[in-house]
C-alpha atoms as a PDB file:
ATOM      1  CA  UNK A   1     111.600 121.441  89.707  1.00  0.00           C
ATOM      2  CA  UNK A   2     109.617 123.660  92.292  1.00  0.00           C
ATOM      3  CA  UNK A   3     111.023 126.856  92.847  1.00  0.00           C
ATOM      4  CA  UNK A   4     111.366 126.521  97.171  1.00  0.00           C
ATOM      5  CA  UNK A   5     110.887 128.601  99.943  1.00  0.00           C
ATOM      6  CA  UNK A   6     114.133 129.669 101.541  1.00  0.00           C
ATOM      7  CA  UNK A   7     112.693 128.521 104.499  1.00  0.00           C
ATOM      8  CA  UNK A   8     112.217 124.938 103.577  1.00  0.00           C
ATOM      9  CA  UNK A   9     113.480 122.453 106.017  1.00  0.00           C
ATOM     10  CA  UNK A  10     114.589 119.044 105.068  1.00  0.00           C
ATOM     11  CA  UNK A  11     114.365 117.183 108.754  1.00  0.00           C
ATOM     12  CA  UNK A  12     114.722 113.678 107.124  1.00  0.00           C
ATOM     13  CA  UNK A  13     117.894 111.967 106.398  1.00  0.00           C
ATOM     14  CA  UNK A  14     118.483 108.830 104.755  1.00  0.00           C
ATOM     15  CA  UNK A  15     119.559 105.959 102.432  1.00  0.00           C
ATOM     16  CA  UNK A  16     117.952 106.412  99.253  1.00  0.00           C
ATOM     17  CA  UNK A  17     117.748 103.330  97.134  1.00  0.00           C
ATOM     18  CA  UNK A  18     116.605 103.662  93.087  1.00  0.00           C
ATOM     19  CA  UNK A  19     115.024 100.597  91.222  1.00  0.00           C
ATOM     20  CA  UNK A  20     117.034  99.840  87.923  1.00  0.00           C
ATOM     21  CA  UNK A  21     114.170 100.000  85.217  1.00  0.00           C
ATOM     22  CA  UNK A  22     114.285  96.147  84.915  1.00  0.00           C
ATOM     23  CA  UNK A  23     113.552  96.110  88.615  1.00  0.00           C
ATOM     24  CA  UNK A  24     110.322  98.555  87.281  1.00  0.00           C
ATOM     25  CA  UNK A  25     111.716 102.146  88.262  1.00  0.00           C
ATOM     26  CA  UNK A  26     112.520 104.895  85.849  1.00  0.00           C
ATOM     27  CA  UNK A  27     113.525 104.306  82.366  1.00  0.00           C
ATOM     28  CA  UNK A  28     116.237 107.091  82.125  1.00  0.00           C
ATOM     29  CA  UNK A  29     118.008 105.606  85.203  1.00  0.00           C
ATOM     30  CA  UNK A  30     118.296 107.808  88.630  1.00  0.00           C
ATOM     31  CA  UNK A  31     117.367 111.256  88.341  1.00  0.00           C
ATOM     32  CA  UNK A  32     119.867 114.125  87.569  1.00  0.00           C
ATOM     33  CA  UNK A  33     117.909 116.988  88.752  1.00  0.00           C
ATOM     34  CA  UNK A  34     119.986 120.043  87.419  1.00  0.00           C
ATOM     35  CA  UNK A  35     119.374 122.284  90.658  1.00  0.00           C
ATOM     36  CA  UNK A  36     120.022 119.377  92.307  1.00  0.00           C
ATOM     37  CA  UNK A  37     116.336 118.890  93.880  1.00  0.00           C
ATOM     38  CA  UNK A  38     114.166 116.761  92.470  1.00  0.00           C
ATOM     39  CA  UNK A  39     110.442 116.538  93.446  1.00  0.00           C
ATOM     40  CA  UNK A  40     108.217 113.560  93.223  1.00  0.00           C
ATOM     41  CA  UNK A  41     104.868 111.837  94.590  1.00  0.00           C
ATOM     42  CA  UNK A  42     105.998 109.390  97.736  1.00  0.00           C
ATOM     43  CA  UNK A  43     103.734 107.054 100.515  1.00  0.00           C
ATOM     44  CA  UNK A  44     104.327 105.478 103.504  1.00  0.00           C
ATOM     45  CA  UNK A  45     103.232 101.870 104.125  1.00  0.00           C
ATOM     46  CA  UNK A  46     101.319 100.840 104.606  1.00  0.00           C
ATOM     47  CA  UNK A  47      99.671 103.608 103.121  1.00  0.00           C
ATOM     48  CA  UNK A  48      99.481 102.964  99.155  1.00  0.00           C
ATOM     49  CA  UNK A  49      99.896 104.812  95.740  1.00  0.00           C
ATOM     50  CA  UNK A  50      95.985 105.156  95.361  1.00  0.00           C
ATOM     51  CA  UNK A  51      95.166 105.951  99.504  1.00  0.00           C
ATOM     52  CA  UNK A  52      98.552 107.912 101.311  1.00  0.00           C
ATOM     53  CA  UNK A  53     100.011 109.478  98.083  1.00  0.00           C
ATOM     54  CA  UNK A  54     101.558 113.129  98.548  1.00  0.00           C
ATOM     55  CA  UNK A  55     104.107 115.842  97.183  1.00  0.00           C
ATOM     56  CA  UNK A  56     107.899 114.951  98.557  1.00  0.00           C
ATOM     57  CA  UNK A  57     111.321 116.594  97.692  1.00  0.00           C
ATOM     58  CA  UNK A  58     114.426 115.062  98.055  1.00  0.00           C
ATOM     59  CA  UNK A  59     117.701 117.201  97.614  1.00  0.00           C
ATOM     60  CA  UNK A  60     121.292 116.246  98.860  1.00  0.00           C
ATOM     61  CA  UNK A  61     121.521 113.063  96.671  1.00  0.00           C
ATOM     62  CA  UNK A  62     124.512 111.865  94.221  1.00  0.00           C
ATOM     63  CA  UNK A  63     122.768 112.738  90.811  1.00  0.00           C
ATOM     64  CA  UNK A  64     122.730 109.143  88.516  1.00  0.00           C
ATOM     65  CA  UNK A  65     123.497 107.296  91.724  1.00  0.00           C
ATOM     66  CA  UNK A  66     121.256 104.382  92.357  1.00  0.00           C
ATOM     67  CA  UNK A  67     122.066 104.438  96.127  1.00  0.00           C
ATOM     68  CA  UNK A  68     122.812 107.515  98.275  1.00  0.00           C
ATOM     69  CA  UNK A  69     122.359 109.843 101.155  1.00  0.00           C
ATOM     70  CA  UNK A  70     119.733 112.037 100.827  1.00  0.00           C
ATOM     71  CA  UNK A  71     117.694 114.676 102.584  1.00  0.00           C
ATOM     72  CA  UNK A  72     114.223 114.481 102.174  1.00  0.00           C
ATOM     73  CA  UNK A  73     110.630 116.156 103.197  1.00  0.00           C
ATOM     74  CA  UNK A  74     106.912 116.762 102.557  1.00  0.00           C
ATOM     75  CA  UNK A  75     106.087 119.447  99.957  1.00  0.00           C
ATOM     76  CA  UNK A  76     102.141 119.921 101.467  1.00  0.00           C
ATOM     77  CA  UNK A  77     101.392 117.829 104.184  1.00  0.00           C
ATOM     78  CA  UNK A  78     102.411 117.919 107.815  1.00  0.00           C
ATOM     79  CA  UNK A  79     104.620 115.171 109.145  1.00  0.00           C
ATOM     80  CA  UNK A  80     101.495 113.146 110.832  1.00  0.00           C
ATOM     81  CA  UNK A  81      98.532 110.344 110.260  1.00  0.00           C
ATOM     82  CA  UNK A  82      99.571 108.475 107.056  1.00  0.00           C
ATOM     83  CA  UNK A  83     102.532 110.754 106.522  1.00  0.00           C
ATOM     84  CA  UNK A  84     104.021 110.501 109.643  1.00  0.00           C
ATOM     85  CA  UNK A  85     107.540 109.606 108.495  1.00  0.00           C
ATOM     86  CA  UNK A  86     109.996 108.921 112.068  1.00  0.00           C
ATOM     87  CA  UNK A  87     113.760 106.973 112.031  1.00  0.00           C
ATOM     88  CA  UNK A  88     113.250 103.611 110.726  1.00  0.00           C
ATOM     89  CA  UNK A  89     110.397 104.644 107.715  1.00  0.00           C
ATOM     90  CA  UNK A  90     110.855 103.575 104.451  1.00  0.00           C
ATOM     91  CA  UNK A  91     108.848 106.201 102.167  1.00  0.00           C
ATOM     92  CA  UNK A  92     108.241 104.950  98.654  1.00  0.00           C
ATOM     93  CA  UNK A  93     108.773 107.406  96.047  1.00  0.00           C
ATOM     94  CA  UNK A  94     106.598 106.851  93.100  1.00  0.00           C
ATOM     95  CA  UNK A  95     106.374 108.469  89.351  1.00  0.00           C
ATOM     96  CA  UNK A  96     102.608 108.842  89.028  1.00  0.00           C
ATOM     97  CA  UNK A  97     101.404 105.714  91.035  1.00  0.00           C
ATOM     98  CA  UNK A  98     104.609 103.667  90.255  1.00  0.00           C
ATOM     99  CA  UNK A  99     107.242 103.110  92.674  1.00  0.00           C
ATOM    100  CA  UNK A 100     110.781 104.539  91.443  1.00  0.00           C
ATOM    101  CA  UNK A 101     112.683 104.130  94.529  1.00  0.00           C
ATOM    102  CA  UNK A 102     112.484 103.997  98.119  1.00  0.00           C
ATOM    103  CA  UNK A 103     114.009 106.338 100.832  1.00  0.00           C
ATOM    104  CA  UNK A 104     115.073 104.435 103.964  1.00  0.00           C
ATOM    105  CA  UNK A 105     114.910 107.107 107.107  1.00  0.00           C
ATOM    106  CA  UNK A 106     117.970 106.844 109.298  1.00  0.00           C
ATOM    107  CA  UNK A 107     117.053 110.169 111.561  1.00  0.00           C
ATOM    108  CA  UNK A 108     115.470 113.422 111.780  1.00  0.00           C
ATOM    109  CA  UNK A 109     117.357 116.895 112.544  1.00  0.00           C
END
């Protein structure tokens, strides 16, 4: 997993939700990040895997869950155009272009 900035803010608070693999998400199950942050590639409709796709970190999460509360944020880009992310988003999170799970935004500290 990346190794963070101390400084890193995670503004974005939510449900996450993880597809079982026979809905198509990961094989292995939910993630069990041993730091407990785990680091992906996530879009925001109605952006798509192959036009809004960008670095995203969630952290905060019940590791092997396949729902939970979550932080969340954007590695690179600024919270704006097609990754503008506000209460109500749902941000996909994908494994390469694939979508693995979805993080439902509830609010933003």
């Amino acid at each position: 997993m990346p190794n963070l900035p101390n400084d890193v803010r995670f503004p974005f608070r939510g449900r996450l939700v993880w597809l079982t693999a026979e809905q198509g998400g990961r094989l292995t199950g939910p993630p069990h990040p041993p730091d407990g942050v785990y680091a992906a590639n996530a879009y925001v409709p109605p952006q798509t895997a192959a036009s809004g796709l960008a670095s995203f970190v969630l952290r905060d999460f019940e590791p092997g869950a396949l729902t939970a509360s979550a932080a969340g944020c954007w590695l690179v880009v600024d919270n704006a155009g097609p990754y503008r992310i506000q209460e109500g988003t749902i941000v996909v999170i994908t494994e390469g272009p694939k979508p693995v799970g979805y993080f439902h935004v509830e609010r933003i500290e």
